[in-house]
Structure formats: structure tokens, C-alpha cells
Protein backbone atom coordinates (compact mmCIF):
# COMPACT_ATOMS: atom_id res chain seq x y z
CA UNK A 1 -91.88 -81.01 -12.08
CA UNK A 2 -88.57 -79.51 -13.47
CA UNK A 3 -90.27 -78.19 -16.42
CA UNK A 4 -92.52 -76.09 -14.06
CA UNK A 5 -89.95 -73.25 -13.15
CA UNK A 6 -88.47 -73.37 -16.47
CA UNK A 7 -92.29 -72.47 -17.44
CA UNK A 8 -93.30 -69.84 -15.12
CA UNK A 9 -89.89 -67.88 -16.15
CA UNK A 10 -90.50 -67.74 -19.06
CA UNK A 11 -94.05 -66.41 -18.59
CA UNK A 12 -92.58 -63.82 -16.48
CA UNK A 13 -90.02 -62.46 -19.07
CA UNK A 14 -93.19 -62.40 -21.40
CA UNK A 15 -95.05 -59.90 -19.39
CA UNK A 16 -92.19 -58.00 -18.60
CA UNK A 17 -91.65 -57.69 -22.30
CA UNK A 18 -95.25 -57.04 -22.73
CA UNK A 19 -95.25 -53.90 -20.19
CA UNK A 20 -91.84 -52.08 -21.67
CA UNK A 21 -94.16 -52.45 -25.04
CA UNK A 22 -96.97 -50.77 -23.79
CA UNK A 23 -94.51 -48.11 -22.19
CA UNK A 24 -93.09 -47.17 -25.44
CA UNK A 25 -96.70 -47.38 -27.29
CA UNK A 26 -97.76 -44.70 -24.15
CA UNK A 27 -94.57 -42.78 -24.35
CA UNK A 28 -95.06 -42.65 -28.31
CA UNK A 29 -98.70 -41.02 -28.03
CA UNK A 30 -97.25 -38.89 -25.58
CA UNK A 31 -94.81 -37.22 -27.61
CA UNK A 32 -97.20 -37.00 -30.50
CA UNK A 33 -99.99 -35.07 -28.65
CA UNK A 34 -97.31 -32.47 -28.16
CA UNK A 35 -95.54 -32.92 -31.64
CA UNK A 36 -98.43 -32.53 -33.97
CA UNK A 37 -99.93 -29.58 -32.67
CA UNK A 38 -96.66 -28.23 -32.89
CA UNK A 39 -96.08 -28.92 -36.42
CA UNK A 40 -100.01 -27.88 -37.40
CA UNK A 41 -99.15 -24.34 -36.02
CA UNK A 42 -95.85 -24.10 -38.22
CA UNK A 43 -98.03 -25.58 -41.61
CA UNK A 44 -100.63 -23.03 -40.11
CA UNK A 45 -98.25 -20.11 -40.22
CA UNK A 46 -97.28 -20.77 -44.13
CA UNK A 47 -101.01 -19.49 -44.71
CA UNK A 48 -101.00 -15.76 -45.39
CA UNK A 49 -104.83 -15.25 -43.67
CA UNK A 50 -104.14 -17.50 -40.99
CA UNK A 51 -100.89 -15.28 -39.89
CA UNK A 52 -102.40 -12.23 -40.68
CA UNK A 53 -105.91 -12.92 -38.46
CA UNK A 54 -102.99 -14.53 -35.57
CA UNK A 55 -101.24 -11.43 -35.49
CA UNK A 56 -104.52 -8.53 -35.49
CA UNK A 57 -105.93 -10.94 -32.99
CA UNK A 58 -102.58 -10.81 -30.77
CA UNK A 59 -102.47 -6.92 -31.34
CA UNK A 60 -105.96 -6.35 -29.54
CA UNK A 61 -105.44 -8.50 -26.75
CA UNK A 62 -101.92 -7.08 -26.22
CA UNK A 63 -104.12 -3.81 -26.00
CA UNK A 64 -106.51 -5.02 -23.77
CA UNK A 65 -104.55 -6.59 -21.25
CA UNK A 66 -101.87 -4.15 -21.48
CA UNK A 67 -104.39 -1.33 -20.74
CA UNK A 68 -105.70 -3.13 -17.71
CA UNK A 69 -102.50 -3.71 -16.33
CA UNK A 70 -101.14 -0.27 -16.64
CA UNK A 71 -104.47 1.40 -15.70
CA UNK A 72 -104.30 3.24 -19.29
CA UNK A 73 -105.95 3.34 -22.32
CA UNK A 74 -104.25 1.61 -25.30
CA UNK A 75 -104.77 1.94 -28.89
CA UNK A 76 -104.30 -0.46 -31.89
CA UNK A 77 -103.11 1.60 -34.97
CA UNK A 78 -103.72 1.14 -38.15
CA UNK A 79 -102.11 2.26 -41.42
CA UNK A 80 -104.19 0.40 -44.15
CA UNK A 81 -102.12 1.56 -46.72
CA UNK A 82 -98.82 0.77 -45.16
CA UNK A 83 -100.69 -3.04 -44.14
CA UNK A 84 -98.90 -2.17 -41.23
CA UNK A 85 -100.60 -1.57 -37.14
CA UNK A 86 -99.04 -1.37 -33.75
CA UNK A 87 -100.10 -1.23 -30.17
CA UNK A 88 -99.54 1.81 -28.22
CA UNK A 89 -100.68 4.15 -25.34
CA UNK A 90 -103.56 6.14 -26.03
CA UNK A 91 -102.57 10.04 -27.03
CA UNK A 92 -104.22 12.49 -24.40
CA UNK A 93 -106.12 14.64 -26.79
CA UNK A 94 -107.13 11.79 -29.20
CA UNK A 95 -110.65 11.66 -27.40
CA UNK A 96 -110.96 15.33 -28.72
CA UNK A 97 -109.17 15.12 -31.97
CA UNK A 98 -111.64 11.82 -33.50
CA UNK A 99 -115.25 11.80 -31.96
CA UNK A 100 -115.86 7.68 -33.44
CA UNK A 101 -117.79 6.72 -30.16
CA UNK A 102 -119.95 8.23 -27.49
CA UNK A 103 -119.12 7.47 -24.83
CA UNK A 104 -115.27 6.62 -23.00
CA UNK A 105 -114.42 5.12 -19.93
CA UNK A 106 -112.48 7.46 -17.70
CA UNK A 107 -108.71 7.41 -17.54
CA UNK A 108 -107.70 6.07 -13.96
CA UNK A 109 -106.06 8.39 -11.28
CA UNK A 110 -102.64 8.70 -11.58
CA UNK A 111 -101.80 7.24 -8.06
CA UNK A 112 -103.33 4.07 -8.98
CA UNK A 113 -101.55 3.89 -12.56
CA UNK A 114 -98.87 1.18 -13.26
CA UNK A 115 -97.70 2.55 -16.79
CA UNK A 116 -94.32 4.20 -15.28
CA UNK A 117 -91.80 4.14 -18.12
CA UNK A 118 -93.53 5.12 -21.43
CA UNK A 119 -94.95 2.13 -23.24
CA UNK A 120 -92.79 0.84 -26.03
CA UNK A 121 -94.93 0.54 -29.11
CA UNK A 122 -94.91 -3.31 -30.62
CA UNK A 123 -95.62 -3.25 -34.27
CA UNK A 124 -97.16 -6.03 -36.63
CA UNK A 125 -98.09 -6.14 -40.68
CA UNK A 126 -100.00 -8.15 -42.78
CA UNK A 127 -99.25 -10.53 -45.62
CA UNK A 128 -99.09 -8.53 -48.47
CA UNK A 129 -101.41 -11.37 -50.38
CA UNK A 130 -104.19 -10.48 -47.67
CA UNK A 131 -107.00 -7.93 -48.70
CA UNK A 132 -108.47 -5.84 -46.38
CA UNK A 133 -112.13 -6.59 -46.85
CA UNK A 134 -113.23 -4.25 -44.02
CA UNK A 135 -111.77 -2.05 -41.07
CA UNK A 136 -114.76 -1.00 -38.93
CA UNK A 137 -114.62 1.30 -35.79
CA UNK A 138 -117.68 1.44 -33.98
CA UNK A 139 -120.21 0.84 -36.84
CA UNK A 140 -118.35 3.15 -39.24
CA UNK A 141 -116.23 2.42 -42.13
CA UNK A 142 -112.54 3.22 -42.03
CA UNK A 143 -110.49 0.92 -44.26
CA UNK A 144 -109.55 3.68 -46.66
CA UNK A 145 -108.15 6.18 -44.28
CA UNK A 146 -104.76 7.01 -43.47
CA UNK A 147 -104.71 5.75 -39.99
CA UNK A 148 -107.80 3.61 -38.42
CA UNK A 149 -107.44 3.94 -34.39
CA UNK A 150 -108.89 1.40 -32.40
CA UNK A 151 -109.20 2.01 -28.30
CA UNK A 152 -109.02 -0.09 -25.36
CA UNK A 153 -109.97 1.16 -21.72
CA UNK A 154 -108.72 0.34 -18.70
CA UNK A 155 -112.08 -1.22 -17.45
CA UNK A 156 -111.83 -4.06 -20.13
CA UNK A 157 -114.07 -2.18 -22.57
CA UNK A 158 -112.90 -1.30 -26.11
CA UNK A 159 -114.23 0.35 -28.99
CA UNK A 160 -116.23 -2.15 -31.31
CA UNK A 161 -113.43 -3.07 -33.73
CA UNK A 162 -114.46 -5.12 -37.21
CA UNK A 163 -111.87 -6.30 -39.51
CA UNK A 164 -112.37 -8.88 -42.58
CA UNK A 165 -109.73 -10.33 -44.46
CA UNK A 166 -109.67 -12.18 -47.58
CA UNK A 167 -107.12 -14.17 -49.46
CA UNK A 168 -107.85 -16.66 -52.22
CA UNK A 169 -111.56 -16.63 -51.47
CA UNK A 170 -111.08 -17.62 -48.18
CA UNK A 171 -112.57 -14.95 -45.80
CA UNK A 172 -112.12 -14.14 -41.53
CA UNK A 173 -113.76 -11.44 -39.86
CA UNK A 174 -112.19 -10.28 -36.53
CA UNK A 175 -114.85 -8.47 -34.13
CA UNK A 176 -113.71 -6.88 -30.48
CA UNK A 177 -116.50 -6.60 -28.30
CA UNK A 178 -117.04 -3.86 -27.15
CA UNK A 179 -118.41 -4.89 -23.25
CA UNK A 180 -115.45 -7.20 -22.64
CA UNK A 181 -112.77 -6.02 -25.21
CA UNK A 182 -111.95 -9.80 -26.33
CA UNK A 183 -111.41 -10.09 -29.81
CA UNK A 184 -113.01 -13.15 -31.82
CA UNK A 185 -112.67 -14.41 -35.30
CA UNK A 186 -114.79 -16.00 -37.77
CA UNK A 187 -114.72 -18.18 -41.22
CA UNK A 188 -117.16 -16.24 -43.21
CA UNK A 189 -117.44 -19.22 -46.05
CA UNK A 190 -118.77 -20.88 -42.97
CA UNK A 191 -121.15 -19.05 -42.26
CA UNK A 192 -124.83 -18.91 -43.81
CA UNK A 193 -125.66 -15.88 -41.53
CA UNK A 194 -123.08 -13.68 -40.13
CA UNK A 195 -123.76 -12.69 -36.60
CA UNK A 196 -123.50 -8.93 -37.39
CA UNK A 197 -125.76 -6.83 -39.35
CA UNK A 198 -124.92 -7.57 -43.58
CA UNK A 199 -122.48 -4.44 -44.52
CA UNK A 200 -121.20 -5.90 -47.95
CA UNK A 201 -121.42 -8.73 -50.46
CA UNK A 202 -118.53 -10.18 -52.06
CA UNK A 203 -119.79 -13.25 -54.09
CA UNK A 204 -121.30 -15.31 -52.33
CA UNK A 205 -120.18 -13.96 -48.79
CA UNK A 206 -121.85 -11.65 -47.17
CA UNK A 207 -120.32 -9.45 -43.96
């Protein structure tokens, strides 16, 4: 009978020791889950394409939320030459100066506009080891012009916007659509069939 609480104790400190474990086992996969996708981004970034597709992608919906916001068409500006393109307001007289689309949604009144202070241009480049495959404005080629203007509208639309970008065989096309203005990318080695029309063949990819 003496041995009995000498028994349960000991079956209690067990458990308890048990439960801390699986504390630190849960605690552990906790702080993974947030650790690894942390360092995949930053083994991510060391790839040229990968940073270059991050940052075009981040330009255009900079430009599309930024134009919604301040009820005022934005542009994102490219130099191919330079690799360089930034994110601006929309010139006045650009709709007269380059006729690339049709049609253009209307600016907004003025009374309803949030823009107040001009808009401080934010500029990106690419990785100098990227190619530009392709810099499309609605359906036209533009990738060996000075600058390559691409708009978005207050309403959400945008121009249709098509960029490809190679490096080391590995090819992305970026597409804005042109209804919602949200910019999408895709592996083109992935792909058997791209989703847009066939422009151009390089090897075996087609885009």
C-alpha cells in the first residue's frame, strides 16, 4: 500500500514531462511555418527572373491601386534600354500624344480626387542578366522603343500590358488584364499552350 503513492507520482511527473514535450514539438513547428517561408523568399530573391517578375509585378499593382485611391490615372514607365521603369501619374496630354488603345476611362472630377500633393514617382530596374523577351501594350509590340507607357484608370481598368522575361532558359510572362487591371505571371516552360494568342518562338517556348 506504500508503494501506491510512490507509483501514481511518478506517473504524474511522466505526463507532465510528456505535455512540456509536446509543447516544444508544437512551439517548434510553429516557428518553422513562419521561418521557412521566410528564408524561401530571401533564396528566392538571389534569382535574377524571380526579382525582376517581383518587382514589374509590384510596379502595376502600385499603379492600380494607387490610381484608385487617388481617383487618377497612373502610368508604369518603361525605359527598355535603361532596364529601368517607374510608377507615376498619368501626363494630361499623353492620351493625345500616343493613340495605343481605343478607348479610356474618364479622369474623375476634381472634387472627388484624393491625389493632393503631386505623386512622388517610385522607380524599379531589372537584373541586368534578365532579357526582355517581350513588352506588349495593348496587342502591339514595344520592347524596342525608348519609353513603353503602360496606363491604369481610376475604375480598376488598365491597358493590356504583356511582358516576358527570360534568363538562363527559364521564361515568365507578366499579363495585366485589362477589365480588372491585376497583373498575373506565368512559367512559360510550363506551359504546353500559352493562354494568349502565339506572338514568338524561342526554342521550344512559344509566347
Amino acid at each position: 500500500m506504500r508503494l501506491r503513492p510512490h507509483k501514481n507520482s511518478f506517473t504524474l511527473r511522466s505526463g507532465f514531462t510528456l505535455i512540456e514535450l509536446l509543447i516544444v514539438v508544437a512551439i517548434i513547428c510553429t516557428v518553422s511555418t513562419i521561418g521557412v517561408p521566410a528564408v524561401f523568399r530571401a533564396v528566392q530573391k538571389r534569382d535574377p527572373l524571380t526579382t525582376s517578375v517581383s518587382d514589374v509585378m509590384e510596379a502595376c499593382a502600385q499603379a492600380r491601386a494607387t490610381a484608385i485611391i487617388r481617383c487618377t490615372p497612373m502610368v508604369v514607365k518603361f525605359h527598355p534600354f535603361e532596364y529601368t521603369f517607374n510608377v507615376e501619374e498619368m501626363p494630361p496630354d499623353l492620351n493625345e500624344a500616343i493613340n495605343w488603345s481605343n478607348h479610356s476611362a474618364p479622369r474623375a472630377k476634381a472634387s472627388t480626387s484624393m491625389k493632393g500633393a503631386p505623386y512622388k514617382s517610385t522607380s524599379y530596374s531589372l537584373n541586368d542578366e534578365v532579357t526582355i523577351e517581350m513588352l506588349d501594350v495593348n496587342m502591339t509590340e514595344h520592347k524596342d522603343d525608348d519609353i513603353v507607357i503602360s496606363r491604369f484608370f481610376p475604375n480598376g481598368t488598365a491597358d493590356l500590358l504583356t511582358v516576358v522575361l527570360s534568363w538562363e532558359g527559364e521564361f515568365r510572362r507578366i499579363t495585366v488584364d485589362m477589365v480588372t487591371g491585376l497583373a498575373n505571371f506565368d512559367n512559360l516552360n510550363e506551359l504546353a499552350t500559352p493562354q494568349n494568342p502565339v506572338r514568338r518562338r524561342r526554342g521550344n517556348i512559344e509566347f
